[in-house]
Protein backbone atom coordinates (compact mmCIF):
# COMPACT_ATOMS: atom_id res chain seq x y z
CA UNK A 1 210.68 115.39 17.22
CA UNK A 2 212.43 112.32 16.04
CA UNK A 3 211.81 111.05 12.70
CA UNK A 4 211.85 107.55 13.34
CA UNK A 5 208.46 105.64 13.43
CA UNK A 6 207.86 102.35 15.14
CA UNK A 7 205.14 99.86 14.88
CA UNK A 8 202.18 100.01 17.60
CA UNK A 9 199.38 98.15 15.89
CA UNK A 10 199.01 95.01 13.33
CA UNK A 11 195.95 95.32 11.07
CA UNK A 12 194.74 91.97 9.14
CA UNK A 13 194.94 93.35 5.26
CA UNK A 14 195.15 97.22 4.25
CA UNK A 15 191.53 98.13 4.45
CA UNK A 16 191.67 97.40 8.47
CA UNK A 17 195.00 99.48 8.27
CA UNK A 18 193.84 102.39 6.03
CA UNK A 19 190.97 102.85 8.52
CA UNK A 20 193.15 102.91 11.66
CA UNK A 21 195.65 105.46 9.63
CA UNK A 22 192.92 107.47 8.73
CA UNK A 23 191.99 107.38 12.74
CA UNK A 24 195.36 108.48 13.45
CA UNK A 25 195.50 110.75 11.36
CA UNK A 26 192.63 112.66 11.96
CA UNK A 27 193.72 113.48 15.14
CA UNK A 28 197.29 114.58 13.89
CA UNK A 29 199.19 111.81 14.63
CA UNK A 30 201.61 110.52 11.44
CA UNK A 31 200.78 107.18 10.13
CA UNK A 32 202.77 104.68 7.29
CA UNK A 33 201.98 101.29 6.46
CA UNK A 34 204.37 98.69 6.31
CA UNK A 35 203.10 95.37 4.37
CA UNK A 36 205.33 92.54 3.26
CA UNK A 37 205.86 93.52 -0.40
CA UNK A 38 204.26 89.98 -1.55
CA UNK A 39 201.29 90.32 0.64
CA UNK A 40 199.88 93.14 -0.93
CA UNK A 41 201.59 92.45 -4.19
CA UNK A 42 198.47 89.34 -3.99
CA UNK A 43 195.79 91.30 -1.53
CA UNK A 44 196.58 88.56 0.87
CA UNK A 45 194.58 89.93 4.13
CA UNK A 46 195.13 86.46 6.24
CA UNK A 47 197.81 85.03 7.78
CA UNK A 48 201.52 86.83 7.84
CA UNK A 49 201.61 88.06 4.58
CA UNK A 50 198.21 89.54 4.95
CA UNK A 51 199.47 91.69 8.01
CA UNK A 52 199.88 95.22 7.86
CA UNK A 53 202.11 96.57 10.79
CA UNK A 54 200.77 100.82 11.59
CA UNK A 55 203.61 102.86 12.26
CA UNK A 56 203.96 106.35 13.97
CA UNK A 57 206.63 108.79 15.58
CA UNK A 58 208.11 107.19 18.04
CA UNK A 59 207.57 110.73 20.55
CA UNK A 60 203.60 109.99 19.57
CA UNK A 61 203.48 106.53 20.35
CA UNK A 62 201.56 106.89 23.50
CA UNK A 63 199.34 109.20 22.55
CA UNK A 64 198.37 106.65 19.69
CA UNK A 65 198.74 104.19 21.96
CA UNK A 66 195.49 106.14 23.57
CA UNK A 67 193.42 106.67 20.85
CA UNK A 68 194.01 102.88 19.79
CA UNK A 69 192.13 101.91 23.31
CA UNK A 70 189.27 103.99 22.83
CA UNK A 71 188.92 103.16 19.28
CA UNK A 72 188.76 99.41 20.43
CA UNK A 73 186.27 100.23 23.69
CA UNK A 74 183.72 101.91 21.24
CA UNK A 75 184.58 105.51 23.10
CA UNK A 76 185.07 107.54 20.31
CA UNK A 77 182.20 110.36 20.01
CA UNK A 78 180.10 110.06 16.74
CA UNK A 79 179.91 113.66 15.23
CA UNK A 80 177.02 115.56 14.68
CA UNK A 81 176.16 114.13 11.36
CA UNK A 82 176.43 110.99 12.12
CA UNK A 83 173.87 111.22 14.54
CA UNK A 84 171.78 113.41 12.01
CA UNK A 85 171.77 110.41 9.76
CA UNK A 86 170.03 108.45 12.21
C-alpha cells in the first residue's frame, strides 16, 4: 500500500475533524489532520484558517470516500448501548 495520503474531506475547526478521524478510524482506515499552522496556533474554526483538510491512504480513499456518505445520510448503525441508553 502506498504511503502517501491525500485529502478527501474539509472539516470547519479540529473538533469537526477529530470526530470524522475518529470515524475513520474506527473502521481501520488511517487518518492525519492537516491545519494551517496559524489556524490552530489561534483555534480559528471559521473561515480558511479555521479549515482542517482529513487525509487518508490514497489506496483507501474510496472506501472513506463510502463511509463519509453514510456518515452524512445518518446510515451509520447506533450500537447496542447506545440504544440501551435510551
Amino acid at each position: 500500500m502506498s504511503d502517501e495520503f491525500v485529502p478527501i474531506y474539509t472539516a470547519n475547526g479540529r473538533a469537526d475533524a477529530q470526530l470524522i478521524v475518529m470515524l475513520l478510524e474506527s473502521a481501520g482506515i488511517p487518518a492525519q489532520m492537516d491545519q494551517e499552522s496559524y489556524g490552530h496556533t489561534l483555534g480559528l474554526t471559521v473561515g480558511s484558517l479555521g479549515e482542517v483538510e482529513i487525509l487518508v491512504p490514497i489506496a483507501l480513499v474510496a472506501e472513506a470516500e463510502r463511509l463519509l456518505e453514510a456518515y452524512q445520510r445518518g446510515d451509520l448503525e447506533k450500537d447496542a448501548t447506545d440504544e440501551e441508553l435510551e
